[in-house]
Protein backbone atom coordinates (compact mmCIF):
# COMPACT_ATOMS: atom_id res chain seq x y z
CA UNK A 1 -37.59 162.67 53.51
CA UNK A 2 -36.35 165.72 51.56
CA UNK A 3 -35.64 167.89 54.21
CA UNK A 4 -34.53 170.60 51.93
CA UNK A 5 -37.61 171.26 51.05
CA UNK A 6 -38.75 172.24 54.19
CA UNK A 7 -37.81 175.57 55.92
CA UNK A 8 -39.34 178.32 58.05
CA UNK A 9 -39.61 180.44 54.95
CA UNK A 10 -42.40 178.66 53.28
CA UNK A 11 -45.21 179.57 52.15
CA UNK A 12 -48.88 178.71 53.28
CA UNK A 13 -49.50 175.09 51.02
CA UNK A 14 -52.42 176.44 50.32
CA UNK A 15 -50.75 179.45 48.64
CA UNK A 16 -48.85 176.26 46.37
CA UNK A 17 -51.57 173.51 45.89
CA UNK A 18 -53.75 175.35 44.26
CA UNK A 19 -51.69 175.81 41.56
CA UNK A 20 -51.08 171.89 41.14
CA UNK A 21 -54.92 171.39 40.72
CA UNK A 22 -55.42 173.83 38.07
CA UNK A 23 -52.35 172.65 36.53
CA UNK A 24 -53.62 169.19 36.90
CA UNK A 25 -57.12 170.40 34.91
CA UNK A 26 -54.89 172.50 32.41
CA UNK A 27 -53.28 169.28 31.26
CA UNK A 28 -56.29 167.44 31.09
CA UNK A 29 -58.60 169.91 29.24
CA UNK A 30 -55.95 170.12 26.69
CA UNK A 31 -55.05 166.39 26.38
CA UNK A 32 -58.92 166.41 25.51
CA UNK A 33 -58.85 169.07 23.28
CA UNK A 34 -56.24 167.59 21.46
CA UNK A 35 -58.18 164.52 21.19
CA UNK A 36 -61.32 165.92 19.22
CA UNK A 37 -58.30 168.05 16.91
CA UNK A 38 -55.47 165.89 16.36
CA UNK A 39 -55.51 166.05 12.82
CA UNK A 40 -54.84 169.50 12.42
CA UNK A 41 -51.02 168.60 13.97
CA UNK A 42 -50.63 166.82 10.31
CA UNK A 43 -51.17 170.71 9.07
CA UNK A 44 -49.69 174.36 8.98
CA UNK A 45 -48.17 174.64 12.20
CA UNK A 46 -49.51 178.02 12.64
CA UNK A 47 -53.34 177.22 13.19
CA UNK A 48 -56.03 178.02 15.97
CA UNK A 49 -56.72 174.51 17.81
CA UNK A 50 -53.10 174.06 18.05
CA UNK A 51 -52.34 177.69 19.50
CA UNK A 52 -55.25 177.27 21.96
CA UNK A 53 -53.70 173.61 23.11
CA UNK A 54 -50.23 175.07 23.40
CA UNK A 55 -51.49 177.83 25.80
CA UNK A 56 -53.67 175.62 27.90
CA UNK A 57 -49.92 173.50 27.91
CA UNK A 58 -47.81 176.46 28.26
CA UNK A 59 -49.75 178.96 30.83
CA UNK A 60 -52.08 176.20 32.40
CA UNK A 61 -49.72 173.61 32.87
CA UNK A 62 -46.47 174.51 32.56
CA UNK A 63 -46.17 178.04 33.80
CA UNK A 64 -49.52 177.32 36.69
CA UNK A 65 -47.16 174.10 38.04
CA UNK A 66 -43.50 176.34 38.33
CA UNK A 67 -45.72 179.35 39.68
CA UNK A 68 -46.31 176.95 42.06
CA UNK A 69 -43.26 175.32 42.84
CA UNK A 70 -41.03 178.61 42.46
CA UNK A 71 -43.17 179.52 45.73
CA UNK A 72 -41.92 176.49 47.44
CA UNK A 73 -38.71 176.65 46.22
CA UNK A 74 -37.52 180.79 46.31
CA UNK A 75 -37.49 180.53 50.59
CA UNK A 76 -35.27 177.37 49.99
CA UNK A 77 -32.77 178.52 47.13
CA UNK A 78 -32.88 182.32 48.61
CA UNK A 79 -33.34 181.73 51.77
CA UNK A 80 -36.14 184.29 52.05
CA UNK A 81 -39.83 184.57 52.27
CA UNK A 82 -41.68 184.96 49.55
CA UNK A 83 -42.28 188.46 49.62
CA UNK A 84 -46.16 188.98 49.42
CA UNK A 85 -48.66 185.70 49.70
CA UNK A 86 -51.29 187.97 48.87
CA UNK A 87 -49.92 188.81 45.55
CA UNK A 88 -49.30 185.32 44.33
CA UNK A 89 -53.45 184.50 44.93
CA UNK A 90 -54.00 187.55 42.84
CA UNK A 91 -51.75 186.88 40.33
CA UNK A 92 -53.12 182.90 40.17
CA UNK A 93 -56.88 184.68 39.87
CA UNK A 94 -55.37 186.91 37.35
CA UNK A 95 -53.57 184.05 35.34
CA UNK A 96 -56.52 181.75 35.35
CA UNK A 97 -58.88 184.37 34.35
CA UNK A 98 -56.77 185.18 31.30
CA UNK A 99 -56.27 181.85 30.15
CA UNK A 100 -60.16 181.46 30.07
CA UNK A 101 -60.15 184.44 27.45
CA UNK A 102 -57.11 183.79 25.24
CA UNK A 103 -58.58 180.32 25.27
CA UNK A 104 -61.70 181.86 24.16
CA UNK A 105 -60.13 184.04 21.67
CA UNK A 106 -58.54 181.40 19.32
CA UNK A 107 -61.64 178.89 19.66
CA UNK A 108 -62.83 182.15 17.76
CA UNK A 109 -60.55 181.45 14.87
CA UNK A 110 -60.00 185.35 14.63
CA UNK A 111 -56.31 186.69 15.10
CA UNK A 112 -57.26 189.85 14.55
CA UNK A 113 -57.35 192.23 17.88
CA UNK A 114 -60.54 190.51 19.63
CA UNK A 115 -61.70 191.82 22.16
CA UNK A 116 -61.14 188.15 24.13
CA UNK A 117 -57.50 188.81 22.74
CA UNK A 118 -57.35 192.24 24.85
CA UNK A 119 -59.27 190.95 27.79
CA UNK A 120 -57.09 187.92 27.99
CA UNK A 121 -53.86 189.34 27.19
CA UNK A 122 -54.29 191.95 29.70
CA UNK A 123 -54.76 189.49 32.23
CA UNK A 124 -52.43 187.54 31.55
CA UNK A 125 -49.91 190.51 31.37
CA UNK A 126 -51.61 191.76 34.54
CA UNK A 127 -50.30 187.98 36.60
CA UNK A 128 -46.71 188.03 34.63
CA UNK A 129 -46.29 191.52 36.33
CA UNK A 130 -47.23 190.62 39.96
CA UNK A 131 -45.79 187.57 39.45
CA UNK A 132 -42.56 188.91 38.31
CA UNK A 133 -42.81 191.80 40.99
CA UNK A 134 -43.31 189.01 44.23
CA UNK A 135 -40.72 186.81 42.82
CA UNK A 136 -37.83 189.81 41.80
CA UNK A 137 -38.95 191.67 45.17
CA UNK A 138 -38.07 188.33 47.28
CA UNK A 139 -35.02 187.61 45.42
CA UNK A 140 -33.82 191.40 46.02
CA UNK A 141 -34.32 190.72 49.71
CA UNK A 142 -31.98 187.27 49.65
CA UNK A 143 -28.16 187.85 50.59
CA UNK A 144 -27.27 183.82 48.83
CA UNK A 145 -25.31 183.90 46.01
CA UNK A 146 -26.43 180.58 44.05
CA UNK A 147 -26.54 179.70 40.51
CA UNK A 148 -30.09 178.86 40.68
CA UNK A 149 -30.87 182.51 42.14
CA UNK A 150 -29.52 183.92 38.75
CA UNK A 151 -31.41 181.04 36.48
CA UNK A 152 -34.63 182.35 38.42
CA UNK A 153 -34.31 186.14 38.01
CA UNK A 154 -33.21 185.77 34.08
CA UNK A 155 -36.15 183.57 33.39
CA UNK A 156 -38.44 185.73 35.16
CA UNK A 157 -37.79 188.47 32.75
CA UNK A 158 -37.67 187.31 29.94
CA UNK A 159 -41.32 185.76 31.06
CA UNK A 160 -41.98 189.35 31.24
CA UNK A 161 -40.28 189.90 27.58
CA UNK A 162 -42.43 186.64 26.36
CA UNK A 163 -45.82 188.01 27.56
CA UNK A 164 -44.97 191.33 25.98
CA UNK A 165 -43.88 190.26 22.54
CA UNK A 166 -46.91 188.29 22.14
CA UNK A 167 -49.34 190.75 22.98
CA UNK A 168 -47.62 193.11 20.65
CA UNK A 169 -47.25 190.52 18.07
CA UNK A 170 -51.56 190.25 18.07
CA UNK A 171 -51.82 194.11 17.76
CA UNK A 172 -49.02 193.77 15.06
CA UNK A 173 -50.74 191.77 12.89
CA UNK A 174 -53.90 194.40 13.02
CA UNK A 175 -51.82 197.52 13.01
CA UNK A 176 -48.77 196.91 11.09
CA UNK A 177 -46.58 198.72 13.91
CA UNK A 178 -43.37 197.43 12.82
CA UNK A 179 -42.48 195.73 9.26
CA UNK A 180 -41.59 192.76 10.37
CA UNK A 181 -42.90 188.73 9.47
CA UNK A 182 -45.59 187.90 11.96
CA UNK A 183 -43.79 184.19 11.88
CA UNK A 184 -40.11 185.82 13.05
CA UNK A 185 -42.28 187.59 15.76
CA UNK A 186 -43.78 184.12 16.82
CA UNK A 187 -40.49 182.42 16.34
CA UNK A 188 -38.83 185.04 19.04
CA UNK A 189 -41.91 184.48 21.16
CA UNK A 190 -41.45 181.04 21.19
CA UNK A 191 -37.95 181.01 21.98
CA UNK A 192 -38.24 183.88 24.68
CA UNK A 193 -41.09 181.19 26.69
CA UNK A 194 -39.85 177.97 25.44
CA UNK A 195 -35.83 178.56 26.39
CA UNK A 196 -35.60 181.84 28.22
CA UNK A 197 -38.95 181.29 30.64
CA UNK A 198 -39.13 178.09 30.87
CA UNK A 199 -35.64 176.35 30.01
CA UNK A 200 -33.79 178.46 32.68
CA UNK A 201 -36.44 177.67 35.47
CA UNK A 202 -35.92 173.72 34.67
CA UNK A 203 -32.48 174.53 34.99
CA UNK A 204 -32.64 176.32 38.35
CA UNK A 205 -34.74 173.85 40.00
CA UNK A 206 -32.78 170.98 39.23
CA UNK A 207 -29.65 173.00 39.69
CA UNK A 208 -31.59 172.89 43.29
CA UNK A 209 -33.60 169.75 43.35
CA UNK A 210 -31.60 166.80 41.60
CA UNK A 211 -28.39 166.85 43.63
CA UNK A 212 -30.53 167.18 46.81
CA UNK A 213 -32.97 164.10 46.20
CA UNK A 214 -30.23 161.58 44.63
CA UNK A 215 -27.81 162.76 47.38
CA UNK A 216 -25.02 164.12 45.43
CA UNK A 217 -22.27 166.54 47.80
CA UNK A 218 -20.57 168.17 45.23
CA UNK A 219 -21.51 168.95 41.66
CA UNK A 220 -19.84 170.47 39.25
CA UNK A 221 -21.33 174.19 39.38
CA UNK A 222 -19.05 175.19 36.44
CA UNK A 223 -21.06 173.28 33.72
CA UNK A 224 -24.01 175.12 34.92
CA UNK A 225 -22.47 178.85 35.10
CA UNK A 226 -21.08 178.16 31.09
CA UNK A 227 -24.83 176.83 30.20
CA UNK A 228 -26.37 180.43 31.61
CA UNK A 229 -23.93 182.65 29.43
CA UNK A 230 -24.54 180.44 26.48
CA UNK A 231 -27.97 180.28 26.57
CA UNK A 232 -28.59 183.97 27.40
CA UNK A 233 -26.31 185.01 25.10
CA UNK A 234 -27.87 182.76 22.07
CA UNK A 235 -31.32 184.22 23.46
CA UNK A 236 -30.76 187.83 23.03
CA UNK A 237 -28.98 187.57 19.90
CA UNK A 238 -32.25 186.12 18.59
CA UNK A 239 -34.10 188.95 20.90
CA UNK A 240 -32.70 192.01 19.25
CA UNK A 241 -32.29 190.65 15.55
CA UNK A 242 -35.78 190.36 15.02
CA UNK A 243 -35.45 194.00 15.27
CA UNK A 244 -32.99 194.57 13.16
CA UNK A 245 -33.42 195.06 9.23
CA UNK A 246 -31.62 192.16 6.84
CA UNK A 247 -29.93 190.17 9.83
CA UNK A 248 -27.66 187.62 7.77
CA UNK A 249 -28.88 184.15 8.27
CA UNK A 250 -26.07 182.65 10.09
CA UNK A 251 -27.15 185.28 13.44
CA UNK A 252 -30.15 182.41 13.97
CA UNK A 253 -27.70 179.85 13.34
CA UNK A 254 -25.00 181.20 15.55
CA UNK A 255 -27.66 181.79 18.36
CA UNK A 256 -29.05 178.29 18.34
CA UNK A 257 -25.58 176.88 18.30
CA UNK A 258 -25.13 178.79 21.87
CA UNK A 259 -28.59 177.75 22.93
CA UNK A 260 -27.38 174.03 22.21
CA UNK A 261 -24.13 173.75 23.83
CA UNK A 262 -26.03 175.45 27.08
CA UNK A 263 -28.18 172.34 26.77
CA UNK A 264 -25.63 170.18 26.23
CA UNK A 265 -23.44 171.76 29.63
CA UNK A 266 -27.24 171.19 31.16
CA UNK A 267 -27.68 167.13 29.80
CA UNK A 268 -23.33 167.20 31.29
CA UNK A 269 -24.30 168.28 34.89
CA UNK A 270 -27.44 166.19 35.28
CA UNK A 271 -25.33 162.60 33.80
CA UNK A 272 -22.42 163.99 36.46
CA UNK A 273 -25.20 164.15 38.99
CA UNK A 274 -26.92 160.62 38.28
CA UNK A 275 -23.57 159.34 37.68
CA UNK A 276 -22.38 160.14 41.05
CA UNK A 277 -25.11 159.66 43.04
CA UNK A 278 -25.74 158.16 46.60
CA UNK A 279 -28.97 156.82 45.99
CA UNK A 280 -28.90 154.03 43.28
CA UNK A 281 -32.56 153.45 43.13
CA UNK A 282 -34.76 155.86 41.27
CA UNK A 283 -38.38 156.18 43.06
CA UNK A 284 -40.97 157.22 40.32
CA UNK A 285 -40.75 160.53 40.67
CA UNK A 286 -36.74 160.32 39.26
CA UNK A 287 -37.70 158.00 36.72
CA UNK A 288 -40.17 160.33 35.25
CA UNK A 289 -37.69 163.18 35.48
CA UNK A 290 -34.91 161.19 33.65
CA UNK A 291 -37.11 160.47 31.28
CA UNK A 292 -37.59 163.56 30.75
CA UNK A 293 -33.90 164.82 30.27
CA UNK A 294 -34.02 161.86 27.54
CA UNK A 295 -36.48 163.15 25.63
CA UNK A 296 -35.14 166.89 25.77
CA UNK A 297 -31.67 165.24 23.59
CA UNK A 298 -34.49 164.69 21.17
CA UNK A 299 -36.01 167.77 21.43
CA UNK A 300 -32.63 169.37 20.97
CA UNK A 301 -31.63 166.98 17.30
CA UNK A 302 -35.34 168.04 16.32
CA UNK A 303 -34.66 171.51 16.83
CA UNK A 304 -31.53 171.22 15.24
CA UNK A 305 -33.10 169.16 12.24
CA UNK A 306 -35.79 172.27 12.25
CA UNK A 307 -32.81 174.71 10.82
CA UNK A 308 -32.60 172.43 7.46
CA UNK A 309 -36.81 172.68 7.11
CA UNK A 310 -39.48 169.78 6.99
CA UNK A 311 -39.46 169.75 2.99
CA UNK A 312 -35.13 169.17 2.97
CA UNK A 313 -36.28 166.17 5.72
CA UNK A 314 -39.08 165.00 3.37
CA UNK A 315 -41.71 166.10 5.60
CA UNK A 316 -44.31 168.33 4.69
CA UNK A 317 -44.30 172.15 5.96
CA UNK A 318 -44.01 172.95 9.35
CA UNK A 319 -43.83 169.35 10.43
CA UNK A 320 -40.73 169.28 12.08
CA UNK A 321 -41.43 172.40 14.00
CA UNK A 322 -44.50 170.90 14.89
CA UNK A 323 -42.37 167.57 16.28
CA UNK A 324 -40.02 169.55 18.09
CA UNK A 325 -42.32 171.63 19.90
CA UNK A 326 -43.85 168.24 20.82
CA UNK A 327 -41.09 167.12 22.01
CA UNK A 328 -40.26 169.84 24.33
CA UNK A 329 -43.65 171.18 25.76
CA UNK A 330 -45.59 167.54 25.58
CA UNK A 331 -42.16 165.32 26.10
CA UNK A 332 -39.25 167.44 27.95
CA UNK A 333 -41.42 169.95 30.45
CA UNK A 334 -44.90 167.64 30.88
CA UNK A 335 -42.14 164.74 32.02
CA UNK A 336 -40.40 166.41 34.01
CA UNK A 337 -42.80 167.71 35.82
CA UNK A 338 -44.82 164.62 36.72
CA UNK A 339 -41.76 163.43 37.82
CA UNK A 340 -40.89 166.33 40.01
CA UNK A 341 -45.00 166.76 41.18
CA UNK A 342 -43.98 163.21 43.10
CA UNK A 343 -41.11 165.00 44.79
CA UNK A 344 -42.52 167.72 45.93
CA UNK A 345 -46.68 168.03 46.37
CA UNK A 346 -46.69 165.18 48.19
CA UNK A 347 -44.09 166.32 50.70
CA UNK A 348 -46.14 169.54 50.89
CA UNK A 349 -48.81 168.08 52.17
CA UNK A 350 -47.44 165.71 54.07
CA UNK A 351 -45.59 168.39 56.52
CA UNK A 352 -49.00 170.13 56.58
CA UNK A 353 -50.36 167.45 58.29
CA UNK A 354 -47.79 165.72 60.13
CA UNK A 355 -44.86 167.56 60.61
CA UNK A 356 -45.72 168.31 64.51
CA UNK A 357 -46.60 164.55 64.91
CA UNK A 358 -43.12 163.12 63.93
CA UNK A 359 -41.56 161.84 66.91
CA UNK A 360 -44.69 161.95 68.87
CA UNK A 361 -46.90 159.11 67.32
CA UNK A 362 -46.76 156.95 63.99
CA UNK A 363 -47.68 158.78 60.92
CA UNK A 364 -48.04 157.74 57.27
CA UNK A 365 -44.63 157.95 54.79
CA UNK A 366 -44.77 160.58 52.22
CA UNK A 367 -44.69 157.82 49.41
CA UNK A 368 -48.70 157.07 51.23
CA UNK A 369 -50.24 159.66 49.88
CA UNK A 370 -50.29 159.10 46.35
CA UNK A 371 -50.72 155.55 44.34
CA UNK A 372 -47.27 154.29 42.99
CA UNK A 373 -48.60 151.76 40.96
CA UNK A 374 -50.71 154.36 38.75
CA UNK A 375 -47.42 156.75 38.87
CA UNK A 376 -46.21 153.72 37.30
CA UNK A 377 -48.94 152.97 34.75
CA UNK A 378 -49.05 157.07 33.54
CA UNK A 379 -44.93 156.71 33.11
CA UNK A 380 -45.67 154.26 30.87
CA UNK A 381 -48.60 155.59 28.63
CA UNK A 382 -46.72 159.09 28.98
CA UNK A 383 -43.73 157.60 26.97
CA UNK A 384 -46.07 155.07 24.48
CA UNK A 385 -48.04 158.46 23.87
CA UNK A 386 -44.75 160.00 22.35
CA UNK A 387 -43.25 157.38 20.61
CA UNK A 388 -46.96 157.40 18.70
CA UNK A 389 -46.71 161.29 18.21
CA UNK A 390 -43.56 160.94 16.48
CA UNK A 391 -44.79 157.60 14.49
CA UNK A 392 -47.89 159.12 13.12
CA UNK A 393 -46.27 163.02 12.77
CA UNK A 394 -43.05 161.16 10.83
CA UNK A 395 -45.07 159.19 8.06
CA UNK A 396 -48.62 161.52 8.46
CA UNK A 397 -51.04 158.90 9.62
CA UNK A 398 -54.37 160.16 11.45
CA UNK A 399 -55.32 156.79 13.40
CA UNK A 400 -51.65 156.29 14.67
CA UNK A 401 -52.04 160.12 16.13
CA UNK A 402 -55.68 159.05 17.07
CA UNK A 403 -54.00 157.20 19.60
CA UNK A 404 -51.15 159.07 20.65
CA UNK A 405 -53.86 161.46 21.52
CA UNK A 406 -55.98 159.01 23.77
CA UNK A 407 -52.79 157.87 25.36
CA UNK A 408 -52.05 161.35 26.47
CA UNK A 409 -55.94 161.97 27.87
CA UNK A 410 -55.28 158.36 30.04
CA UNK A 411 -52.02 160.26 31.13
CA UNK A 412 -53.81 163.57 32.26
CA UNK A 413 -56.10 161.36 34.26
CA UNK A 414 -53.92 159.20 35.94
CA UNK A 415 -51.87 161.82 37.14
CA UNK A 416 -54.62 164.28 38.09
CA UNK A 417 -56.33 161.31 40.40
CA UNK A 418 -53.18 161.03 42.25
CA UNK A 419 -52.75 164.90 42.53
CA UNK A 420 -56.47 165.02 43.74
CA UNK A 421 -55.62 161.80 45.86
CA UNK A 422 -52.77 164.23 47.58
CA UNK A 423 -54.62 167.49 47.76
CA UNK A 424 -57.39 166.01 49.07
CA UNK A 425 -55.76 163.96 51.29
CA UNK A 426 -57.38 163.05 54.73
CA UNK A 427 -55.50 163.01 57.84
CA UNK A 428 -54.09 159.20 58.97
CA UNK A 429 -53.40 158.60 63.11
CA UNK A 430 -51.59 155.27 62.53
């Protein structure tokens, strides 16, 4: 049982499941999407099906599942209630609303200042604010001192800094505010919510989450203190020189050299912790996750084959980009968190329904409420879907991507019937 997930402090589950459905949907409207456009990955990386499948990934899936979880998880790291349940079903109404619009806006093909563009941005904006405010409020009010406490307050802002940059980057491109390549906005953008949002709230939760379920006593905190001043400090750099006229090339190169030995201090602590751990066997949930720390050392050689450019790899343009976003958003984050969804929705529920039972009569285990075997079967079609990614991105053939495509869809299905098997889970009297 993962006891450390439980505590006074938490939240009502229906204040977290809800974002694990629409997460759940989020992955699988864009696996689907990406089915009926996967041959525009084979071209310019900058393009509108591919934008509107990264958002659904990013803001449905991604950022909808670690709302979610960050709820669960700020009363155990900070010891603290989460500061306003009220606010977090506003800001999920908010955040779904404005998905729904930016969706609509680049289905539009127009990135020009649509109105869908304002409508969705500004909701969007509107969630990342009262999301930010609930989460930064509650930390405020927590006396503990944690590394994971720090991970979660940087990446909250610089959520804030992501949402802000992109909005501006839309009414850029109509206004010319500022003289500056709509592609080095974009870049920044994507490094502020790829690495500063969403990098440093992986971090914090398995800072949190990976010792506690493998049973590790004492990690070595160290690794993870140098990985937050690297990777903030190879974050701003990028931050502020997009602002600043003729920035010598080496700044990018100097930042992403900080961003990658943060990683690497990250990939360090998480071998310490599997390397050192109590519990030998990995349940499904682990597998998934170490699967996903695999895939992020490829993520982190594609990035760094990225500085040399797709035509000095033989690729055509934007390819590599277009692999190492892949690899981060579709391989690193989507894996981890089915991985992590196992450790912690299912326990959710379970203590919903049968925490006040224990000792009294025979309940169902937490591993009861969900289907192993299909766990089992998406781990596997999860990990066949990338290798076919990279196979038909790497030598540009359609029906090898074709596939990769359809192998992803079976993977959003799998796993959202065993997150709808858990949410909608009826209560068992053994």
């Amino acid at each position: 049982m993962q006891v450390g997930l439980s505590t006074k402090n938490a939240p009502s589950v229906w204040v977290v499941v809800p974002h694990f459905l629409i997460g759940a949907v989020s992955f699988l409207i864009a696996s689907v999407f990406l089915l009926f456009n996967y041959e525009d990955l084979l071209g310019y990386h900058i393009n509108a099906s591919v934008l509107a499948v990264l958002h659904l990934m990013v803001l449905g899936w991604v950022s909808m599942i670690i709302f979610g979880a960050l709820y669960q998880l700020i009363p155990v790291v900070m010891q603290v209630k989460l500061y306003s349940e009220k606010l977090a079903m506003t800001t999920l109404a908010c955040m779904v609303a404005g998905l729904f619009f930016l969706i609509a806006a680049f289905l539009g093909y127009k990135f020009q200042l649509t109105n869908n563009f304002i409508i969705g941005g500004s909701l969007v904006i509107t969630a990342i604010v009262l999301f930010a405010f609930n989460t930064l409020k509650s930390a405020l009010e927590s006396k503990e001192k944690s590394i994971s406490k720090y991970y979660i307050m940087a990446s909250v802002g610089y959520l804030a800094l992501t949402v802000l940059l992109g909005l501006f980057t839309v009414i850029n491109l109509s206004y010319n505010i500022l003289p500056v390549a709509h592609t080095e906005l974009m870049k920044t953008h994507l490094v502020l919510g790829l690495v500063g949002w969403f990098l440093m709230l992986v971090i914090a939760v398995a800072a949190k989450l990976m010792p506690m379920f493998l049973i590790v006593h004492k990690t070595k905190e160290n690794l993870l203190r140098w990985a937050f001043y690297l990777i903030n400090a190879g974050i701003l750099i990028i931050f502020v020189s997009v602002f600043v006229k003729q920035t010598p090339g080496y700044v990018d190169l100097f930042s992403f050299v900080l961003i990658f030995a943060g990683l690497i201090m990250f990939l360090l602590f998480n071998y310490d912790v599997f390397s050192h751990r109590m519990r030998r066997k990995l349940d499904i949930g682990m597998k998934l996750s170490a699967v996903g720390l695999i895939i992020l050392v490829a993520a982190i050689l594609s990035f760094a084959a990225a500085y040399f450019g797709s035509a000095a790899l033989g690729l055509p343009a934007g390819r590599i980009e277009i692999i190492s976003g892949l690899l981060l958003v579709y391989g690193f984050f989507t894996g981890l968190i089915l991985g992590q969804t196992y450790k912690t929705l299912p326990f959710i529920i379970w203590l919903y329904y049968y925490q006040k039972l224990v000792g009294k009569q025979k309940v169902p285990l937490v591993a009861d409420l969900y289907s192993d075997k299909l766990a089992a079967i998406h781990l596997f079609s999860f990990v066949l879907s990338l290798l076919l990614f990279l196979t038909g991105l790497l030598f540009s053939v359609k029906e090898v991507l074709f596939l990769a495509a359809a192998a992803m869809l079976f993977t959003s299905l799998v796993y959202g019937f065993n997150v709808y098997k858990m949410i909608f889970h009826k209560k068992i009297i053994i």
